[in-house]
Every structure is written in structure tokens, then in C-alpha cells.
PDB file of N, CA and C in Angstrom:
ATOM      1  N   UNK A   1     -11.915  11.658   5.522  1.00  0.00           N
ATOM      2  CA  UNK A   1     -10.882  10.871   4.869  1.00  0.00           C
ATOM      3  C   UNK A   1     -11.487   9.917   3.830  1.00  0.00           C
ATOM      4  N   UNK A   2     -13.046   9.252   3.760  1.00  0.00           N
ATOM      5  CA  UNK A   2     -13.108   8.310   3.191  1.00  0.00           C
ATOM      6  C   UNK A   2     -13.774   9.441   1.938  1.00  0.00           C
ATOM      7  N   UNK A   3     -14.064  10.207   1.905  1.00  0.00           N
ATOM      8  CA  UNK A   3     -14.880  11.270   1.091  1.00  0.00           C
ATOM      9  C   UNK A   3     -13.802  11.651   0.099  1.00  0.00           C
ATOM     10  N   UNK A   4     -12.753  12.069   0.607  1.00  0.00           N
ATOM     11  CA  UNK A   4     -11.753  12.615   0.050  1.00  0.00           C
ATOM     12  C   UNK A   4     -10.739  11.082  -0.945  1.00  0.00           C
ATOM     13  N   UNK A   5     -10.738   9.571  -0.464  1.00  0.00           N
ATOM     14  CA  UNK A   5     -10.084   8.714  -0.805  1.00  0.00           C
ATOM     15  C   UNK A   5     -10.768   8.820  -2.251  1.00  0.00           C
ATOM     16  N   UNK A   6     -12.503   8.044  -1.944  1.00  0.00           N
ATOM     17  CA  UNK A   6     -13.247   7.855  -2.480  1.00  0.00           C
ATOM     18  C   UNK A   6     -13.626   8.871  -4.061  1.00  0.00           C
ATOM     19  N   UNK A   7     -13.144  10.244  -4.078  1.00  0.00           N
ATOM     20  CA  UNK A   7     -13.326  11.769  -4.620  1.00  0.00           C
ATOM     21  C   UNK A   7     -11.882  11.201  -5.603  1.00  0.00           C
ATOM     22  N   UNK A   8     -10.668  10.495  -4.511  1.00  0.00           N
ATOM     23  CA  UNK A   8      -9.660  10.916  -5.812  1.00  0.00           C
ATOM     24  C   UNK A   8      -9.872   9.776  -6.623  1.00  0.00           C
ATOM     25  N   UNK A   9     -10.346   8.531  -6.114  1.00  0.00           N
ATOM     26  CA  UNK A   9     -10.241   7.415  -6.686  1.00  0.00           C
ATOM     27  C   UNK A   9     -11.626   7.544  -7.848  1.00  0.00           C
ATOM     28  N   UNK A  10     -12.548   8.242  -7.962  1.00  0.00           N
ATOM     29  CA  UNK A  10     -13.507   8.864  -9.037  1.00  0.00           C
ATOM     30  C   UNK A  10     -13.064   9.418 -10.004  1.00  0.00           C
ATOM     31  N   UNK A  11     -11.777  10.222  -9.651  1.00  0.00           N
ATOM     32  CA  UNK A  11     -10.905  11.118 -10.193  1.00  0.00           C
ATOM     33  C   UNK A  11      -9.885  10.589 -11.178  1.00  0.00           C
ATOM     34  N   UNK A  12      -9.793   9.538 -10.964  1.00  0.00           N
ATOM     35  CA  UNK A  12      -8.501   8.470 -10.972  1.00  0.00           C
ATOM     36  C   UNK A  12      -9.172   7.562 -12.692  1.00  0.00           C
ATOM     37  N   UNK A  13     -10.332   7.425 -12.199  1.00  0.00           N
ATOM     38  CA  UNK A  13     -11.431   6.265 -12.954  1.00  0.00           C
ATOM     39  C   UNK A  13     -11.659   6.926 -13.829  1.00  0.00           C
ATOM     40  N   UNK A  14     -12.066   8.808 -13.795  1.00  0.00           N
ATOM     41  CA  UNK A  14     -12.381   9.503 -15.238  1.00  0.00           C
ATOM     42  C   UNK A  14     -11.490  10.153 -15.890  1.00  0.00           C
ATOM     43  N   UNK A  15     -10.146  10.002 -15.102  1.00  0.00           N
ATOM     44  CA  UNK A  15      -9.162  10.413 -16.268  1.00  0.00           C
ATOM     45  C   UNK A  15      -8.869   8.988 -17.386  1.00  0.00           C
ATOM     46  N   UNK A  16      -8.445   8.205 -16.480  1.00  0.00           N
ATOM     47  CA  UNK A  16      -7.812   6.520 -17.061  1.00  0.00           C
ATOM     48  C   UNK A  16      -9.416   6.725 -18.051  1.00  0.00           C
ATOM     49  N   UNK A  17      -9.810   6.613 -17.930  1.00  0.00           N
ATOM     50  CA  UNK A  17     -11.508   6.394 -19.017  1.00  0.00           C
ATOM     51  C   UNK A  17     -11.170   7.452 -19.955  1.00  0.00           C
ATOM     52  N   UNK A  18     -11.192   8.569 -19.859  1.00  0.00           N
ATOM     53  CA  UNK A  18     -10.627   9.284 -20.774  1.00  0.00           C
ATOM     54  C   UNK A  18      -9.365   9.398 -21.548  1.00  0.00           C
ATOM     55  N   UNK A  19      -8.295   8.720 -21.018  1.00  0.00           N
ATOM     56  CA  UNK A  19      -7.189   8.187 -21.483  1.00  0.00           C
ATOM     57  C   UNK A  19      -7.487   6.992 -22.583  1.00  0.00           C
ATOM     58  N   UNK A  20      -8.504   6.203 -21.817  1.00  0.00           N
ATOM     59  CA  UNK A  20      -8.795   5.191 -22.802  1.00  0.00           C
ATOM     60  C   UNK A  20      -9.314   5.679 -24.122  1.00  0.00           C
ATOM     61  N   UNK A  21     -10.709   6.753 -24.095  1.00  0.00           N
ATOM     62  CA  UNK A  21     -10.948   7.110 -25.216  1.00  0.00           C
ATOM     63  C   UNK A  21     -10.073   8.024 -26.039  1.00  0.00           C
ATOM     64  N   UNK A  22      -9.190   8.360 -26.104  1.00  0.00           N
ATOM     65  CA  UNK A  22      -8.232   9.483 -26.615  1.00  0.00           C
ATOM     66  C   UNK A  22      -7.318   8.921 -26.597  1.00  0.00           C
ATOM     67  N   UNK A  23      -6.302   7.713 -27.222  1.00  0.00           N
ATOM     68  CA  UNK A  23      -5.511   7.203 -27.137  1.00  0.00           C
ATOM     69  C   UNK A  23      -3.993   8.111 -27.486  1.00  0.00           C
ATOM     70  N   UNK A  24      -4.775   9.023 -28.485  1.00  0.00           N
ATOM     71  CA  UNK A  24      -3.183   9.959 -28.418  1.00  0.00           C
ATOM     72  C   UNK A  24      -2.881  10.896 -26.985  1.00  0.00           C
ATOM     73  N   UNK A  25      -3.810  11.140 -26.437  1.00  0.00           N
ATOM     74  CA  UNK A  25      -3.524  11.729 -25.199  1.00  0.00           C
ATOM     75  C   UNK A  25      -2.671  10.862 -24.479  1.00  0.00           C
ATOM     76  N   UNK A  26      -3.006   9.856 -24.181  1.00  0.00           N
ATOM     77  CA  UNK A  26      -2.335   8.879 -23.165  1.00  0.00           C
ATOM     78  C   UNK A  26      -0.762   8.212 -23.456  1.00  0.00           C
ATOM     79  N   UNK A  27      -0.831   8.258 -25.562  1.00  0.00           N
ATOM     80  CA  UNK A  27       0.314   8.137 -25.574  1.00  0.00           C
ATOM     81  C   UNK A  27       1.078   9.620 -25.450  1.00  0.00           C
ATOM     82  N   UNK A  28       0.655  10.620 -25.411  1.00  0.00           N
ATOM     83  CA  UNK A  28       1.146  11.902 -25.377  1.00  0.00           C
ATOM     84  C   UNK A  28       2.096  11.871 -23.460  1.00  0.00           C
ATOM     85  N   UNK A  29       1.169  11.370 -22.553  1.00  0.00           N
ATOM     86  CA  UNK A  29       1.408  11.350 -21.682  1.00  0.00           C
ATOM     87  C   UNK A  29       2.551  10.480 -20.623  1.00  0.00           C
ATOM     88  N   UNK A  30       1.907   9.265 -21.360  1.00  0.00           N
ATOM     89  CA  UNK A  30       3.117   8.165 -21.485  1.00  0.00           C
ATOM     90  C   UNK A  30       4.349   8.332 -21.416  1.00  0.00           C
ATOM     91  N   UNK A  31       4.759   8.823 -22.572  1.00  0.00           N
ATOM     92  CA  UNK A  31       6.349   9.353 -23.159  1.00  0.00           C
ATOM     93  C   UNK A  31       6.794  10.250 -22.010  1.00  0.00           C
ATOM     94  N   UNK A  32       6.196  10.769 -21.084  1.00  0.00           N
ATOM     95  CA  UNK A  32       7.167  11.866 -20.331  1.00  0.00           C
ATOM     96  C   UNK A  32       7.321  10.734 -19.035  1.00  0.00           C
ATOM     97  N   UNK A  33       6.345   9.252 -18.968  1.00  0.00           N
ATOM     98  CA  UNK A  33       6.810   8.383 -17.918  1.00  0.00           C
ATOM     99  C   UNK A  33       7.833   7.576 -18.244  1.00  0.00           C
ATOM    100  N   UNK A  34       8.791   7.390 -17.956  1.00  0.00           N
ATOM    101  CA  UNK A  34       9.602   6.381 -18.640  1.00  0.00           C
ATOM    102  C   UNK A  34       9.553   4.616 -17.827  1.00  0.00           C
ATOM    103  N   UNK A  35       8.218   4.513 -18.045  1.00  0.00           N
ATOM    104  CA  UNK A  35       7.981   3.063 -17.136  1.00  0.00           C
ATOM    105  C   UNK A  35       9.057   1.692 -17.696  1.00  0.00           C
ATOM    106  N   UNK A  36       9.265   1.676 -19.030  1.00  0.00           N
ATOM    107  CA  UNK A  36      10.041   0.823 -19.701  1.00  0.00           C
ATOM    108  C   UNK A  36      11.567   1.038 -19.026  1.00  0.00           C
ATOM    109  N   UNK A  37      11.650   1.778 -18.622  1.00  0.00           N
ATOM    110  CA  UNK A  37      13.637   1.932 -17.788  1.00  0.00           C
ATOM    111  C   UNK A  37      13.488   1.359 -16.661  1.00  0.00           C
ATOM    112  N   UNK A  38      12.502   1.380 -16.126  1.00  0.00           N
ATOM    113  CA  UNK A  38      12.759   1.049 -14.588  1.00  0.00           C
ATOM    114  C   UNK A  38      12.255  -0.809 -14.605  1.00  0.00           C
ATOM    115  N   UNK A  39      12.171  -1.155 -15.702  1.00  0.00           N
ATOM    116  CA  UNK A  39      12.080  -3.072 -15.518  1.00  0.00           C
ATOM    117  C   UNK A  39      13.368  -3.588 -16.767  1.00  0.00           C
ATOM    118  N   UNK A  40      13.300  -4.805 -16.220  1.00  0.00           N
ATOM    119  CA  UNK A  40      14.766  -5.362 -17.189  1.00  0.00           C
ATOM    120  C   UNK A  40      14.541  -5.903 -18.513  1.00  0.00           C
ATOM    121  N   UNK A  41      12.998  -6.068 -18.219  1.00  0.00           N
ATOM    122  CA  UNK A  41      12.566  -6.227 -19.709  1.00  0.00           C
ATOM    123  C   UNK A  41      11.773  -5.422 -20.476  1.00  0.00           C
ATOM    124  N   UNK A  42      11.626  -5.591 -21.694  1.00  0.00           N
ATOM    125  CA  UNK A  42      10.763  -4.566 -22.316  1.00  0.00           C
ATOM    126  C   UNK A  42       8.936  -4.687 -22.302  1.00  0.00           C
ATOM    127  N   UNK A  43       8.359  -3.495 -21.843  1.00  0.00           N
ATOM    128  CA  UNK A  43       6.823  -4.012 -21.535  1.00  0.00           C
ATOM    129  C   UNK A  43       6.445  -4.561 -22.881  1.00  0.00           C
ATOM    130  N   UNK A  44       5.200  -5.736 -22.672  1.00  0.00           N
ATOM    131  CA  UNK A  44       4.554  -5.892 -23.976  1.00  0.00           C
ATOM    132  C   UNK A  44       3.161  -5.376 -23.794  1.00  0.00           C
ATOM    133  N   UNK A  45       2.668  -4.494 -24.713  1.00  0.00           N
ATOM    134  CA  UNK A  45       1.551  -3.921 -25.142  1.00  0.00           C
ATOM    135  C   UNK A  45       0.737  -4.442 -25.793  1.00  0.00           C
ATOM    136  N   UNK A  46      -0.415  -5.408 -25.204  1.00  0.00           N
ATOM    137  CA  UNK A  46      -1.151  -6.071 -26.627  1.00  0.00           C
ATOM    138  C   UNK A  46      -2.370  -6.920 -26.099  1.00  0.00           C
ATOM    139  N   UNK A  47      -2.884  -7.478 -27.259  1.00  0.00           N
ATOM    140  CA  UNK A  47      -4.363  -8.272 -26.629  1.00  0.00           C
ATOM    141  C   UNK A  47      -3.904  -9.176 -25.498  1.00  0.00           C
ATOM    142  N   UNK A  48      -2.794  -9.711 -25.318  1.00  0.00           N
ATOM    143  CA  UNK A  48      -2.502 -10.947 -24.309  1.00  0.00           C
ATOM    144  C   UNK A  48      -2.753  -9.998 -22.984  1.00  0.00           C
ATOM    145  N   UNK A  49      -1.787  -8.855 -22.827  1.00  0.00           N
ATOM    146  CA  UNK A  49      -2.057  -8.025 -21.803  1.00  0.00           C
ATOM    147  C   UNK A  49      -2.849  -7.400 -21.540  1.00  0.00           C
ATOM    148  N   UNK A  50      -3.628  -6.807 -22.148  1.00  0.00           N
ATOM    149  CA  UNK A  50      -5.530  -6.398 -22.296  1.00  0.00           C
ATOM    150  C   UNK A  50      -6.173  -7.482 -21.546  1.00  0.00           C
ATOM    151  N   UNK A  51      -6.111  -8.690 -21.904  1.00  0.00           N
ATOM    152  CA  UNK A  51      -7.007  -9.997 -21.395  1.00  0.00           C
ATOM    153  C   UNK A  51      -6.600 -10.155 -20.239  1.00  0.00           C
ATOM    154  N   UNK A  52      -4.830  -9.986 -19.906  1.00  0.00           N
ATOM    155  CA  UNK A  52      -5.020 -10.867 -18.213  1.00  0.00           C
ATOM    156  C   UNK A  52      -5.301  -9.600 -17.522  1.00  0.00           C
ATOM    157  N   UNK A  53      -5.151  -8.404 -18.062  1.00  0.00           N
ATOM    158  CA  UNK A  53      -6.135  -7.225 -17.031  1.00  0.00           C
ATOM    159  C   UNK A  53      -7.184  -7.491 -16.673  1.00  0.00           C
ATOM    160  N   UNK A  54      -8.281  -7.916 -17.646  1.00  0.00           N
ATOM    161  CA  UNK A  54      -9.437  -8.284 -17.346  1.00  0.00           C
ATOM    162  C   UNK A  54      -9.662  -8.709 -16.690  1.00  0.00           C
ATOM    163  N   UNK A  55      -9.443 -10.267 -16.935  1.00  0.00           N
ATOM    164  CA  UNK A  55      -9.351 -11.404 -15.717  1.00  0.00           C
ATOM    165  C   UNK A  55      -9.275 -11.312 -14.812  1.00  0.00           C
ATOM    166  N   UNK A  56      -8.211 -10.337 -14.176  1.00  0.00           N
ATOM    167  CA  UNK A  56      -7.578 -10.248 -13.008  1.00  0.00           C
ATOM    168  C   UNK A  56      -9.030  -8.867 -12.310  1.00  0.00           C
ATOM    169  N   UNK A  57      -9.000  -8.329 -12.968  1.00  0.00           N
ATOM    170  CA  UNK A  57     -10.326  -6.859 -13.006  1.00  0.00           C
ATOM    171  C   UNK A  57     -11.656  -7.464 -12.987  1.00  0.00           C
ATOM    172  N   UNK A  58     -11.702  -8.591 -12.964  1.00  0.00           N
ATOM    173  CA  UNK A  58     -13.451  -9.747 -13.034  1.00  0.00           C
ATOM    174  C   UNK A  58     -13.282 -10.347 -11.566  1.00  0.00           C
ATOM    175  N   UNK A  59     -12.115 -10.748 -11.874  1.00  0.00           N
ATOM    176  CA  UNK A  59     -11.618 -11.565 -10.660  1.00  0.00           C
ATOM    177  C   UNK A  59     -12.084 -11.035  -9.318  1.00  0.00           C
ATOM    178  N   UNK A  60     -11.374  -9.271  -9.370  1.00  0.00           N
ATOM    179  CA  UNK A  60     -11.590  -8.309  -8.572  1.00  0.00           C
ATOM    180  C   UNK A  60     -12.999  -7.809  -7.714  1.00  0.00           C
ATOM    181  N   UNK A  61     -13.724  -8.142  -8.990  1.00  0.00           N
ATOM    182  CA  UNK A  61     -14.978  -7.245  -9.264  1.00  0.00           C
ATOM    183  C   UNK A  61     -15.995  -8.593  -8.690  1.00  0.00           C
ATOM    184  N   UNK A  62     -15.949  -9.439  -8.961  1.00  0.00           N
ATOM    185  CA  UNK A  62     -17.149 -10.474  -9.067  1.00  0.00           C
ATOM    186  C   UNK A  62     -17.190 -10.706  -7.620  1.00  0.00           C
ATOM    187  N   UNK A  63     -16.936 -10.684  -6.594  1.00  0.00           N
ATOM    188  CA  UNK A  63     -17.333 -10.921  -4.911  1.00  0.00           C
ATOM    189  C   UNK A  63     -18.422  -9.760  -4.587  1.00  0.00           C
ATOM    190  N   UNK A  64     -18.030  -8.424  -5.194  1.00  0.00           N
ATOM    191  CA  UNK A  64     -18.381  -7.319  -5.214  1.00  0.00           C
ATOM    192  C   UNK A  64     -19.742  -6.599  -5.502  1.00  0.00           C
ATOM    193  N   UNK A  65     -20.375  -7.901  -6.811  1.00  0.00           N
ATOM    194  CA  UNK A  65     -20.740  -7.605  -7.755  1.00  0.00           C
ATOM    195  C   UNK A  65     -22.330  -7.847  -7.107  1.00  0.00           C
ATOM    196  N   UNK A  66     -22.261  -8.658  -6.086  1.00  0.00           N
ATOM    197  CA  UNK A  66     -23.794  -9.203  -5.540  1.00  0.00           C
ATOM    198  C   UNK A  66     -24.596  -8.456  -4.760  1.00  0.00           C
ATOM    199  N   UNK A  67     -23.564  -7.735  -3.782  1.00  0.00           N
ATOM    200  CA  UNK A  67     -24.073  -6.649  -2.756  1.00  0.00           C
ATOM    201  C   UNK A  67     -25.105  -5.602  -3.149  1.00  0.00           C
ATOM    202  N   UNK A  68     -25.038  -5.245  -4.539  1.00  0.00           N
ATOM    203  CA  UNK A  68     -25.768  -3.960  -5.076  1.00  0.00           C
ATOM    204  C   UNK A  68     -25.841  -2.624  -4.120  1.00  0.00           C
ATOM    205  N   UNK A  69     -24.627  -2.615  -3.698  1.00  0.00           N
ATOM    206  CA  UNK A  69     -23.832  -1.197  -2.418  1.00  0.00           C
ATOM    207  C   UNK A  69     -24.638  -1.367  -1.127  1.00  0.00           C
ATOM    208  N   UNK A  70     -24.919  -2.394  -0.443  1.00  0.00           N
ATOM    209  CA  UNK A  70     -25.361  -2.335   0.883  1.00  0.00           C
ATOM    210  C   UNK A  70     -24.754  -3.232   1.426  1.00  0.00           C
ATOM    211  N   UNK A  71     -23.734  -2.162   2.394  1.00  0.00           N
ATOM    212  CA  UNK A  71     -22.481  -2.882   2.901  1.00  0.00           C
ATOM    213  C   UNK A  71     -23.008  -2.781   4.746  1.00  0.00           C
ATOM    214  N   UNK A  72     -24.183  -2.716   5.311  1.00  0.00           N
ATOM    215  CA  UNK A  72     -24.225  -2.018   6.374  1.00  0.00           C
ATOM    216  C   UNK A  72     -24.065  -3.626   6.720  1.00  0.00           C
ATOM    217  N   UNK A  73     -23.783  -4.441   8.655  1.00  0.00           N
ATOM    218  CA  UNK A  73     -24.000  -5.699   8.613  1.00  0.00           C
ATOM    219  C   UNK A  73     -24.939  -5.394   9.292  1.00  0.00           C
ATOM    220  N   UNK A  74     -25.927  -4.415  10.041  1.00  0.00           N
ATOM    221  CA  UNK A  74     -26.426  -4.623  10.835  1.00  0.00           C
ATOM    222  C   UNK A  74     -28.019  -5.608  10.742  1.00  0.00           C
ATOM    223  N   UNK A  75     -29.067  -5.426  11.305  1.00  0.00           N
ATOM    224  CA  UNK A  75     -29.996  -6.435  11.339  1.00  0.00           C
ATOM    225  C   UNK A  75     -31.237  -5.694  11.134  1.00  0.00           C
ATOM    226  N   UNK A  76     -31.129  -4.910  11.806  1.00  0.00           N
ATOM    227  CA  UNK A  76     -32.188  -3.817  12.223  1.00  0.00           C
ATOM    228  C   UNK A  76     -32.598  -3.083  10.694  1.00  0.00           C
TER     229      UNK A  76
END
């Protein structure tokens, strides 16, 4: 289960990355989601919203960031 979480969430990271670099793809893709119907307001797209991603994605990341992947607690 964690092989398989871990596999889609890799999966997940190199499409969105590739979405990022190919911006017509993503708007290609976009258009068949209709995320803008389902809120009461209209999304805004732009540096303000770029930045508090970040923030919030640093925010995320920085507890994370010290471990250098050795999550074992043991002693031994």
C-alpha cells in the first residue's frame, strides 16, 4: 500500500511538472474541468496566487526539510 501511494503520488508530481512546463497542455486540459462552476466566485489566476502557493508549499516543506529521509526513531 505505501509503494503503490508513494508510485501514484511520483506520478502525480511528473505530470503537474510537466503541466507546468507545457502550459498549453494544461490549459488544453483545464477547459474539459470546469473548476470555475463549482465556486461562487470567479478563480483568480496570477502572481498573488502563485505566491500564497508557495508560502503555504515552504510552509509545508520546511519541518521536512532537516531530516535528509531518515525517518527510522530507533537508537540502535
Amino acid at each position: 500500500m505505501a509503494n503503490l501511494l508513494r508510485n501514484g503520488a511520483i506520478a502525480l508530481l511528473l505530470f503537474l511538472g510537466l503541466l507546468a512546463i507545457f502550459p498549453t497542455w494544461s490549459y488544453r486540459i483545464f477547459t474539459y474541468i470546469p473548476v470555475g462552476k463549482w465556486t461562487k466566485q470567479r478563480l483568480q489566476i496570477g502572481l498573488m496566487g502563485e505566491f500564497w502557493l508557495g508560502t503555504q508549499l515552504g510552509l509545508l516543506w520546511t519541518p521536512w526539510a532537516g531530516f535528509g529521509g531518515n525517518f527510522s526513531t530507533s537508537s540502535s
